[in-house]
Protein backbone atom coordinates (compact mmCIF):
# COMPACT_ATOMS: atom_id res chain seq x y z
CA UNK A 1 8.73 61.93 -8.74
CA UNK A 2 11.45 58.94 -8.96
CA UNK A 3 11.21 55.97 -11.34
CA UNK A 4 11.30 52.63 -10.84
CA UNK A 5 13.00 50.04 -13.48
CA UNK A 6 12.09 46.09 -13.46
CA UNK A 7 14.87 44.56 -14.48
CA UNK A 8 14.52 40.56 -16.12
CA UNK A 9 16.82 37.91 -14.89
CA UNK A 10 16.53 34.86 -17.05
CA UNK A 11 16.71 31.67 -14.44
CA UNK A 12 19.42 29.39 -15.28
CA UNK A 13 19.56 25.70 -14.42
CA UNK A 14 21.93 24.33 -11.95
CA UNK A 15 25.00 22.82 -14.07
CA UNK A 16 26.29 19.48 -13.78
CA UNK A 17 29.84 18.85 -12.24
CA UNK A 18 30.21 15.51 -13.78
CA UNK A 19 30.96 13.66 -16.82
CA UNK A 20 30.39 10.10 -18.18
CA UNK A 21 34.26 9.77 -18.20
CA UNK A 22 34.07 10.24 -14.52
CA UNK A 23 31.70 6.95 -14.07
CA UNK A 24 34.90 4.82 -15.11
CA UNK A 25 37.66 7.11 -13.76
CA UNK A 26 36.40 8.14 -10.36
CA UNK A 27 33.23 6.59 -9.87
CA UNK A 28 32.89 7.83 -6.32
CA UNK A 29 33.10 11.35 -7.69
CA UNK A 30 30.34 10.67 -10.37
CA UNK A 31 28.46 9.47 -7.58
CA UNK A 32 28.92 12.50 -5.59
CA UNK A 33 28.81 14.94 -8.71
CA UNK A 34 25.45 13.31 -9.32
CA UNK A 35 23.40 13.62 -5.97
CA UNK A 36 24.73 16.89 -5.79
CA UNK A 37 23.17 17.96 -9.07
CA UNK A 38 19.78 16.52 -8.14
CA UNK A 39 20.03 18.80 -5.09
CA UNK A 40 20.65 21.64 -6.67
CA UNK A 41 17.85 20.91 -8.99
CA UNK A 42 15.63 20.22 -6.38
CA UNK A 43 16.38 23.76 -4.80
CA UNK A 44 16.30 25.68 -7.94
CA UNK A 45 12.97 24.00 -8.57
CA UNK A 46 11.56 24.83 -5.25
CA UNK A 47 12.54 28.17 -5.55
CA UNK A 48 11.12 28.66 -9.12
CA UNK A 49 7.78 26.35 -8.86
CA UNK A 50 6.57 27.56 -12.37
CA UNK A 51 9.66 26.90 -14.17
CA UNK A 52 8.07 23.78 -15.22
CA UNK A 53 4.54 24.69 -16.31
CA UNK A 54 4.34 23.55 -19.79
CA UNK A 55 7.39 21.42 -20.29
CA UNK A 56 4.98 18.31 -20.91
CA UNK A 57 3.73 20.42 -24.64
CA UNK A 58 7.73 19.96 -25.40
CA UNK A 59 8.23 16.34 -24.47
CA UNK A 60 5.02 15.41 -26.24
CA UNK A 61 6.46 13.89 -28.63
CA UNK A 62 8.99 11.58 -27.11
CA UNK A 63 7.07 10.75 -24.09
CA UNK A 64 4.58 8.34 -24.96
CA UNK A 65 2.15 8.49 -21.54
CA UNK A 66 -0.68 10.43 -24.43
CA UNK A 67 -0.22 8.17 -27.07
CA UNK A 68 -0.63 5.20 -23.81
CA UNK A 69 -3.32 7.25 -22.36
CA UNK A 70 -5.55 7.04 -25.92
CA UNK A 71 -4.56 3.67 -26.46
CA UNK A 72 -5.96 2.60 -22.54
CA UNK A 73 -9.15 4.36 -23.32
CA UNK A 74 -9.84 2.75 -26.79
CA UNK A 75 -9.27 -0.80 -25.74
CA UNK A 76 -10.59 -0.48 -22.19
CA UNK A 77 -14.41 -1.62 -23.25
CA UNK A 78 -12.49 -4.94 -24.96
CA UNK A 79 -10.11 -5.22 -22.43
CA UNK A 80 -13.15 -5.40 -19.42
CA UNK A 81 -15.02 -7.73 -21.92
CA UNK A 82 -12.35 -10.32 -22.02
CA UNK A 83 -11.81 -10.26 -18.89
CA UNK A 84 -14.83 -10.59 -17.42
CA UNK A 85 -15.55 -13.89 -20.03
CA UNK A 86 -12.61 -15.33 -18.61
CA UNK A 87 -13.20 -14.77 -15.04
CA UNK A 88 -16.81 -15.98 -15.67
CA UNK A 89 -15.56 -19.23 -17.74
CA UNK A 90 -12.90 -20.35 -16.14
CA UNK A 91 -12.85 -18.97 -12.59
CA UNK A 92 -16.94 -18.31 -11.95
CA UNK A 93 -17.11 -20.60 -8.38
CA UNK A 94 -20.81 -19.09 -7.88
CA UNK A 95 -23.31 -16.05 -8.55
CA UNK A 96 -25.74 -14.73 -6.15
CA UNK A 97 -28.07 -11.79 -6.09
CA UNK A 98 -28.85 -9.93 -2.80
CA UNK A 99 -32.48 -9.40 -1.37
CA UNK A 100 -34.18 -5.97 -0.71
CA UNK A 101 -31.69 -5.79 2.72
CA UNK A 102 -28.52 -6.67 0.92
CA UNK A 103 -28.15 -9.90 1.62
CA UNK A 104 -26.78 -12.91 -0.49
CA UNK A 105 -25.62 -16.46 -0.11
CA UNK A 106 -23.54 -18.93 -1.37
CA UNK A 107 -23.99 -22.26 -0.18
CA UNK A 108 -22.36 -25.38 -0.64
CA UNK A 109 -19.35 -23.65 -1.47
CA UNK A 110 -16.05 -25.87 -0.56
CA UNK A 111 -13.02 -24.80 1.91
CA UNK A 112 -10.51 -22.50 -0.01
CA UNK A 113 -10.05 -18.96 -0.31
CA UNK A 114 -12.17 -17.27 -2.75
CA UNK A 115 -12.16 -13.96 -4.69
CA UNK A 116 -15.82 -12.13 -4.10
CA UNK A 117 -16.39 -9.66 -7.21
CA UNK A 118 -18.93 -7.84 -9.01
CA UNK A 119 -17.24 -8.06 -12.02
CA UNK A 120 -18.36 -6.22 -14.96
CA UNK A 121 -21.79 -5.20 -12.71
CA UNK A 122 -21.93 -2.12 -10.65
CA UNK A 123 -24.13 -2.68 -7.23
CA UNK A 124 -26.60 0.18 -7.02
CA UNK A 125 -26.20 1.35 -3.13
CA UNK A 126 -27.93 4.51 -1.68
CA UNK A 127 -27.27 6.94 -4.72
CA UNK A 128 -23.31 5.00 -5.36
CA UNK A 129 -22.55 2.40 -7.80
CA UNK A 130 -19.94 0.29 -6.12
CA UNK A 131 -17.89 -2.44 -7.11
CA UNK A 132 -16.35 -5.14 -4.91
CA UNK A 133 -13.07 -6.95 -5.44
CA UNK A 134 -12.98 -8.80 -1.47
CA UNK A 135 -10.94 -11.95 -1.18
CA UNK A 136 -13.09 -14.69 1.16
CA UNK A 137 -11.18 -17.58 2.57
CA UNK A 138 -13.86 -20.35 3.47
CA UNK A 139 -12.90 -23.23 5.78
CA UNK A 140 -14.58 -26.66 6.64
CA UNK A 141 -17.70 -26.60 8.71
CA UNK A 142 -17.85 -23.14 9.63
CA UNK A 143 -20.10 -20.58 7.77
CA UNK A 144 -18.11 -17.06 6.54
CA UNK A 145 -19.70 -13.92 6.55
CA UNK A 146 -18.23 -11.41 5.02
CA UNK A 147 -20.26 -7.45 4.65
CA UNK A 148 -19.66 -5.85 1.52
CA UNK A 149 -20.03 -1.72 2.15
CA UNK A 150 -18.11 1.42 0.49
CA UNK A 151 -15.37 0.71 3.09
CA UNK A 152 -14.26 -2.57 1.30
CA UNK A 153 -15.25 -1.30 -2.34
CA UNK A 154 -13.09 -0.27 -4.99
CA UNK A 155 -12.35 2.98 -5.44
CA UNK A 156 -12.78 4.58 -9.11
CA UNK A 157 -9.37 5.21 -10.73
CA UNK A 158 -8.25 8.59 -9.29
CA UNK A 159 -9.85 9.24 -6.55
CA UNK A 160 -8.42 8.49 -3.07
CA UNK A 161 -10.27 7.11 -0.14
């Protein structure tokens, strides 16, 4: 019978070649020093894909994204609120509501290029709530037509089309 041994090498992190005192001295050297430290990173990181995992817990408390994040989500319902009041008082060209096929006018609308929304509304489609955000340019004596489907809506935050 033989044995077998597992031996632990700790992973070390690619050094730096370069100093600050090298930015003034010999800045093409920093310059140098520096992209070839992000390569080496690069590698070692490639190589070592879970040396990573869990560094955010350590930089929780200097990074702020969390602290952003929780702020975002608390004043998101005011945030929306405002905006749609002043998109609705100041910018609000026209409202229309669509019939059992979809449909819905605006008429009597003048030339200019317009911004077609639902705002603070979803629109119920199929099983999908869908919001639009289209912009419409309208010009004199000609009617625009413009279809509003999941191709042109929004997409929800995080998802990819």
């Amino acid at each position: 019978m033989g044995s077998s041994s597992i031996f632990f090498t700790p992973l070390t992190l690619p050094k730096a070649h370069f100093t600050e005192k090298d930015k003034e001295k010999d800045p093409s050297k920093y310059e140098e020093g520096v992209a070839e430290y992000k390569k080496q990173i690069k590698e070692f990181l490639i190589a070592n894909p879970t040396t990573t995992d869990g560094l955010g817990l350590g930089l929780e408390d200097i990074d702020p994204g969390h602290k952003w994040d929780v702020l975002i989500t608390k004043n998101k319902g005011v945030l929306d609120h405002e905006t749609t009041m002043l998109a609705e008082g100041r910018y609000l060209v026209a409202q229309t509501k669509t019939d059992l096929d979809g449909r819905g006018y605006f008429r009597g609308i003048p030339a200019g290029n317009y911004w077609i929304s639902t705002l603070d509304v979803d629109a119920l489609v199929g099983e999908e709530h869908e919001r639009w955000d289209t912009p419409l340019a309208v010009t004199p004596n000609r009617q625009a037509y413009i279809a509003l489907s999941n191709i042109n809506a929004v997409q929800p935050a995080g998802t990819n089309p």
